[in-house]
Protein backbone atom coordinates (compact mmCIF):
# COMPACT_ATOMS: atom_id res chain seq x y z
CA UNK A 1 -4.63 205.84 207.96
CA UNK A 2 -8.51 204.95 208.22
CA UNK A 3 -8.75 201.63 210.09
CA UNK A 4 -11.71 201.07 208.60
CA UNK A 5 -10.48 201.03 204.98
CA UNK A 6 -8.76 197.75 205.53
CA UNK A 7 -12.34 196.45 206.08
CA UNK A 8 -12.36 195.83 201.97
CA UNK A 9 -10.30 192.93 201.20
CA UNK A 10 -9.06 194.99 197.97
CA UNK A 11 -7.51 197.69 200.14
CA UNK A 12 -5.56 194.86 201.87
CA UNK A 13 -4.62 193.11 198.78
CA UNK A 14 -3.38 196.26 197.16
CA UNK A 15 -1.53 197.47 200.48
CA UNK A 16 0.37 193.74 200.41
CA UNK A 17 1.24 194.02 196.98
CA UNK A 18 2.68 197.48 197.51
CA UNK A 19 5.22 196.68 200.54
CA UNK A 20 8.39 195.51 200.16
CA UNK A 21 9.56 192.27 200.93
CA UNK A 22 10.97 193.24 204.56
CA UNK A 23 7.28 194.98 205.14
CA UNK A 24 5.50 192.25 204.48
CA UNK A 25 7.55 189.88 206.88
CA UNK A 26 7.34 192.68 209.39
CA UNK A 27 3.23 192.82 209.29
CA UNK A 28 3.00 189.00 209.14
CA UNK A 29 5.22 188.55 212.04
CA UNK A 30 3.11 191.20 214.15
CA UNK A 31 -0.17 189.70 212.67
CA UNK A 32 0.67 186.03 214.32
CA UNK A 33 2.13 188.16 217.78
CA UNK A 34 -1.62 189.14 218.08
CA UNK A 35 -2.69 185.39 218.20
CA UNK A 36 0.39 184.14 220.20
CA UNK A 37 -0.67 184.08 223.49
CA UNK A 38 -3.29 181.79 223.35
CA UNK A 39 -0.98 179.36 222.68
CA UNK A 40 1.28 180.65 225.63
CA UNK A 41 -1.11 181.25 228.34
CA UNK A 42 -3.91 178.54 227.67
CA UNK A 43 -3.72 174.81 228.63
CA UNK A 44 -2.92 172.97 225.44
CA UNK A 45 -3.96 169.20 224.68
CA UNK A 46 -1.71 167.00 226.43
CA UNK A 47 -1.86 164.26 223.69
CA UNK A 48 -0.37 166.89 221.41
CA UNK A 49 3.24 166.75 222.83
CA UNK A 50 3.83 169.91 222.59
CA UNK A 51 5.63 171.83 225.61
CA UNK A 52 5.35 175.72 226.19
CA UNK A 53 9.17 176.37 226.33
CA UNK A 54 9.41 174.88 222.89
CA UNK A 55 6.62 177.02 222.07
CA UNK A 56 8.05 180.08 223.29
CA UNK A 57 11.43 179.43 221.60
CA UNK A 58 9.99 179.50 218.27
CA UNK A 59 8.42 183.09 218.88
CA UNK A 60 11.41 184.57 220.30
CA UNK A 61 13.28 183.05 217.27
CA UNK A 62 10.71 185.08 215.11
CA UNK A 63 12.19 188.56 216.77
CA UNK A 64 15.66 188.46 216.06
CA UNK A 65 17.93 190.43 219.37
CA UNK A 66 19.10 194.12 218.09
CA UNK A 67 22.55 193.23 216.62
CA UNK A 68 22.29 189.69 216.01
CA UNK A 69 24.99 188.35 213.45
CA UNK A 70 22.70 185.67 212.01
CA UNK A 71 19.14 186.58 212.73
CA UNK A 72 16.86 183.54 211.92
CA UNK A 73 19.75 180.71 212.97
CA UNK A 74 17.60 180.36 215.88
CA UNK A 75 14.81 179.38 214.63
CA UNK A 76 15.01 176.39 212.28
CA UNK A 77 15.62 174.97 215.42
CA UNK A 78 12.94 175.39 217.21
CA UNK A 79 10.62 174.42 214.28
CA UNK A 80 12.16 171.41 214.31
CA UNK A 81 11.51 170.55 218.26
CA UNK A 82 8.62 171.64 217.71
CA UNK A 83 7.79 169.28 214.23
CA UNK A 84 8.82 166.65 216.23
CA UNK A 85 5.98 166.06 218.58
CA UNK A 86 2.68 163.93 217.99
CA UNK A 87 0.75 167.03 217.24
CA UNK A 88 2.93 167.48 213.65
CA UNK A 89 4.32 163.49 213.73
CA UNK A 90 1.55 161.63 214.24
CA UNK A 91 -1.78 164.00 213.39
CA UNK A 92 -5.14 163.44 215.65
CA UNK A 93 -8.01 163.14 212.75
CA UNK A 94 -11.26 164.96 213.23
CA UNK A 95 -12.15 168.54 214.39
CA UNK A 96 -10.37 170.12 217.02
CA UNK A 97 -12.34 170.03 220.72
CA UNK A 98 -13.60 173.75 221.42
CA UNK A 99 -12.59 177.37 220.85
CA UNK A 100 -9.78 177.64 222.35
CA UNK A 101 -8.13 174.23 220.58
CA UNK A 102 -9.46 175.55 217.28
CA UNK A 103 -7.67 178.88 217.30
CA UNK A 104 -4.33 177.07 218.25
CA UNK A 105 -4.39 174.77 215.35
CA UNK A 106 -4.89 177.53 213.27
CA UNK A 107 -1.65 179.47 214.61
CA UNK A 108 0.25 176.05 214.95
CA UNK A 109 -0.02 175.35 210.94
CA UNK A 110 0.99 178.87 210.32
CA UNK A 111 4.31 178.07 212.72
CA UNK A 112 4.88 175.33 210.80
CA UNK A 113 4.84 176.65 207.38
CA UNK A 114 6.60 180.23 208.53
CA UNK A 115 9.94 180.29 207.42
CA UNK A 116 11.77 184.14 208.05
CA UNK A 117 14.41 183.14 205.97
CA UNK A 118 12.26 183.07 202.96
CA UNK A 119 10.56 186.20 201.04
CA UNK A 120 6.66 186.32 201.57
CA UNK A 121 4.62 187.47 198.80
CA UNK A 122 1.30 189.60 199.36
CA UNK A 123 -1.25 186.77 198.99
CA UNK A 124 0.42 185.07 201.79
CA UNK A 125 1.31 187.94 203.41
CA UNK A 126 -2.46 188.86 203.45
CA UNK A 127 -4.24 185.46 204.20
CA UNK A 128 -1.89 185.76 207.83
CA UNK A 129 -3.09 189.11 208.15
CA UNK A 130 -6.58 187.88 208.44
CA UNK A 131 -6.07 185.66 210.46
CA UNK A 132 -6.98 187.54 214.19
CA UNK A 133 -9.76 189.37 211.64
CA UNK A 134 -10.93 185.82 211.00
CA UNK A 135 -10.41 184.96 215.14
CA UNK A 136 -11.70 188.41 216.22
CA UNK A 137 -14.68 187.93 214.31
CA UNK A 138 -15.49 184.62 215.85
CA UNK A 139 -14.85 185.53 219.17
CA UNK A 140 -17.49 188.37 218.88
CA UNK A 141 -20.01 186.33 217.42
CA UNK A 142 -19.90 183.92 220.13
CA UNK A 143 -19.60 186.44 222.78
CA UNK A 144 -23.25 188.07 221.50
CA UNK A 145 -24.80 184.30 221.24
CA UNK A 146 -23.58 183.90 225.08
CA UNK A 147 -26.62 184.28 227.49
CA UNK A 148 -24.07 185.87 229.68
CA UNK A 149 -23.06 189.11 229.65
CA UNK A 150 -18.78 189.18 228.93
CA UNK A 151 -17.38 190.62 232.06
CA UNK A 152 -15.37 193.43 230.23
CA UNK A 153 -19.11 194.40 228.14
CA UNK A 154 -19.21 197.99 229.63
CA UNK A 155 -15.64 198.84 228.89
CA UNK A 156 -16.16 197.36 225.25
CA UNK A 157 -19.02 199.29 224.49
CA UNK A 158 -17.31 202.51 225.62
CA UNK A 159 -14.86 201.55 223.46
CA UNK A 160 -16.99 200.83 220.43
CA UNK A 161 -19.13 204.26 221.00
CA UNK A 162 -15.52 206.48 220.05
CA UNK A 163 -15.34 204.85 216.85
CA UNK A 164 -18.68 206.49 214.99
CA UNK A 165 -17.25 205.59 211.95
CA UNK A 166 -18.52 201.99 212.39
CA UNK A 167 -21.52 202.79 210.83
CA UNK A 168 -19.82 203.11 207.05
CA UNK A 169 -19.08 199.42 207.28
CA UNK A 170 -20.43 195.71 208.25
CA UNK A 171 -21.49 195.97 212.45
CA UNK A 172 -18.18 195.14 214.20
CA UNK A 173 -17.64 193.93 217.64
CA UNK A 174 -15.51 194.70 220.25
CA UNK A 175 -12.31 192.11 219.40
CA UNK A 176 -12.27 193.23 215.43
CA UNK A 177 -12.49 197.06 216.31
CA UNK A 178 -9.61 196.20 218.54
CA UNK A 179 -7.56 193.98 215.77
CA UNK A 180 -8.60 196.90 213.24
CA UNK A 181 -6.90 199.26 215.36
CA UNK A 182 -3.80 197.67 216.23
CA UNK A 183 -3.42 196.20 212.55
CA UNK A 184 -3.39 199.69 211.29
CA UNK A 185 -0.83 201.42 214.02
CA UNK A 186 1.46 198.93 213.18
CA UNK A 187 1.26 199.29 209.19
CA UNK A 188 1.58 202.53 209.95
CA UNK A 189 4.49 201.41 212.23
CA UNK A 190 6.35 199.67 209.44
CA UNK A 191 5.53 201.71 206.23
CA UNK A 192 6.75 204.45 208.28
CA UNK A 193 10.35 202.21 208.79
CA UNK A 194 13.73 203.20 206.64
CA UNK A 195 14.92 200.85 204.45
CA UNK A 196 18.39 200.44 206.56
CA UNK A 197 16.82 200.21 210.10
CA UNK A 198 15.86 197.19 211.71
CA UNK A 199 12.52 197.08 212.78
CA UNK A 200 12.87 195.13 216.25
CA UNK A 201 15.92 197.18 217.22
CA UNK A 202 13.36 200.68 216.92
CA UNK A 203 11.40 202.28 219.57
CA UNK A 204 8.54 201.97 216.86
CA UNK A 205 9.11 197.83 216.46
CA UNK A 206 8.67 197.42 220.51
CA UNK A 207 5.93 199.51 220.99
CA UNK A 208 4.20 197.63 217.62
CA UNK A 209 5.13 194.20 219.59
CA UNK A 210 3.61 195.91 222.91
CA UNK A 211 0.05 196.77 221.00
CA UNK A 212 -0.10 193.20 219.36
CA UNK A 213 0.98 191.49 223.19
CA UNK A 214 -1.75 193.15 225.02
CA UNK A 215 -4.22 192.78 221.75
CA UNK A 216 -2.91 189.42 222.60
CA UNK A 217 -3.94 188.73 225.87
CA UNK A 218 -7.37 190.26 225.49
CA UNK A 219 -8.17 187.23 223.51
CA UNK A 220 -6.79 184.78 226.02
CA UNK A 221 -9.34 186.44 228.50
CA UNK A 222 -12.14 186.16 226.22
CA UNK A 223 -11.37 182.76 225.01
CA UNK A 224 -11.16 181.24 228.99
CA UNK A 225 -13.93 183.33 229.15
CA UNK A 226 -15.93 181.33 226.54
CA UNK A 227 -14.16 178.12 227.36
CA UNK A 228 -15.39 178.15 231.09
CA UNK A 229 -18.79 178.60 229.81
CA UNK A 230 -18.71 175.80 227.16
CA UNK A 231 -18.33 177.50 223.91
């Protein structure tokens, strides 16, 4: 698979529409693991109520254990803890205050409205997949406005100058060459899956959670990055 091709929002589309049911919650679950740990590893606003155990209960709950009898008991929940504080109870009005708050909300709404238990179609299915496109494409855009050069620059431009292919599309930065990437090893990852098998309980689902973790936690170094400058 090209990475690139997903660049047209057609390919996606028609990629969604082809999956099955199980594919598509497979890619949307490894599309929000990419944007998780922002919400993990990042201060969040303490008039939101929401704690990080809570937090990290409702993504565990989105990875069922290998073998588990009833795979998704877990997490209604969670949601539900998590529903219950003044971030979801009692909504703050008004934009939220800086990058890193901003890319929370967006994962906290799609938290809210997940539900494993129900079948995703493909437009859903592909609005979550561009979600870290969306986030990867701000990041980058702030990161070349900085006046500051980001600490990692030299090791992202390496990383840019092995993908020549670049040039048949829209100039991409570092963080959506990186999303790109990952997105398309783990299609590949679950188009690749047998019907039967259970995608978590596969050498091919951990090492898809591993890419999306440490896609992850690039962003969470970006984002304090960003943050500590006053973006």
């Amino acid at each position: 698979m090209d990475v690139f091709d997903d660049l047209d929002d057609a390919a996606l589309a028609d990629q969604c529409a082809a999956m099955t049911p199980v594919q598509r919650r497979h890619a949307a679950t490894l599309a929000l693991w990419r944007l998780h740990a922002p919400l993990l590893m990042l201060a969040i606003d303490p008039d939101w109520g929401l704690h990080r155990t809570v937090l990290e209960r409702v993504f565990r709950a989105m990875v069922p254990a290998p073998g588990e009898e009833e795979p998704y008991h877990a997490y209604p929940e969670a949601v539900a803890e998590m529903l219950s504080a003044p971030f979801f109870a009692d909504p703050q009005e008004g934009e939220p205050d800086g990058g890193v708050a901003t890319v929370q909300v967006h994962l906290l709404v799609e938290l809210m409205e997940w539900k494993p238990w129900e079948e995703l179609d493909a437009e859903k299915t592909e609005r979550i997949i561009h979600l870290p496109r969306e986030v990867s494409s701000w990041l980058d855009s702030g990161t070349q406005s900085m006046l500051w050069d980001h600490p990692a620059r030299r090791a992202h431009e390496a990383f840019l100058a092995a993908w020549p292919d670049q040039g048949r599309g829209p100039e991409l930065g570092y963080h959506s060459v990186r999303n790109l990437t990952v997105e398309g090893a783990c299609h590949e990852i679950v188009l690749a899956l047998p019907p039967s098998a259970d995608l978590w309980d596969t050498a091919a689902g951990r090492e898809a959670l591993a890419l999306c973790e440490a896609f992850s936690v690039e962003l969470v170094s970006t984002l304090a990055w960003q943050h500590n400058l006053g973006h």
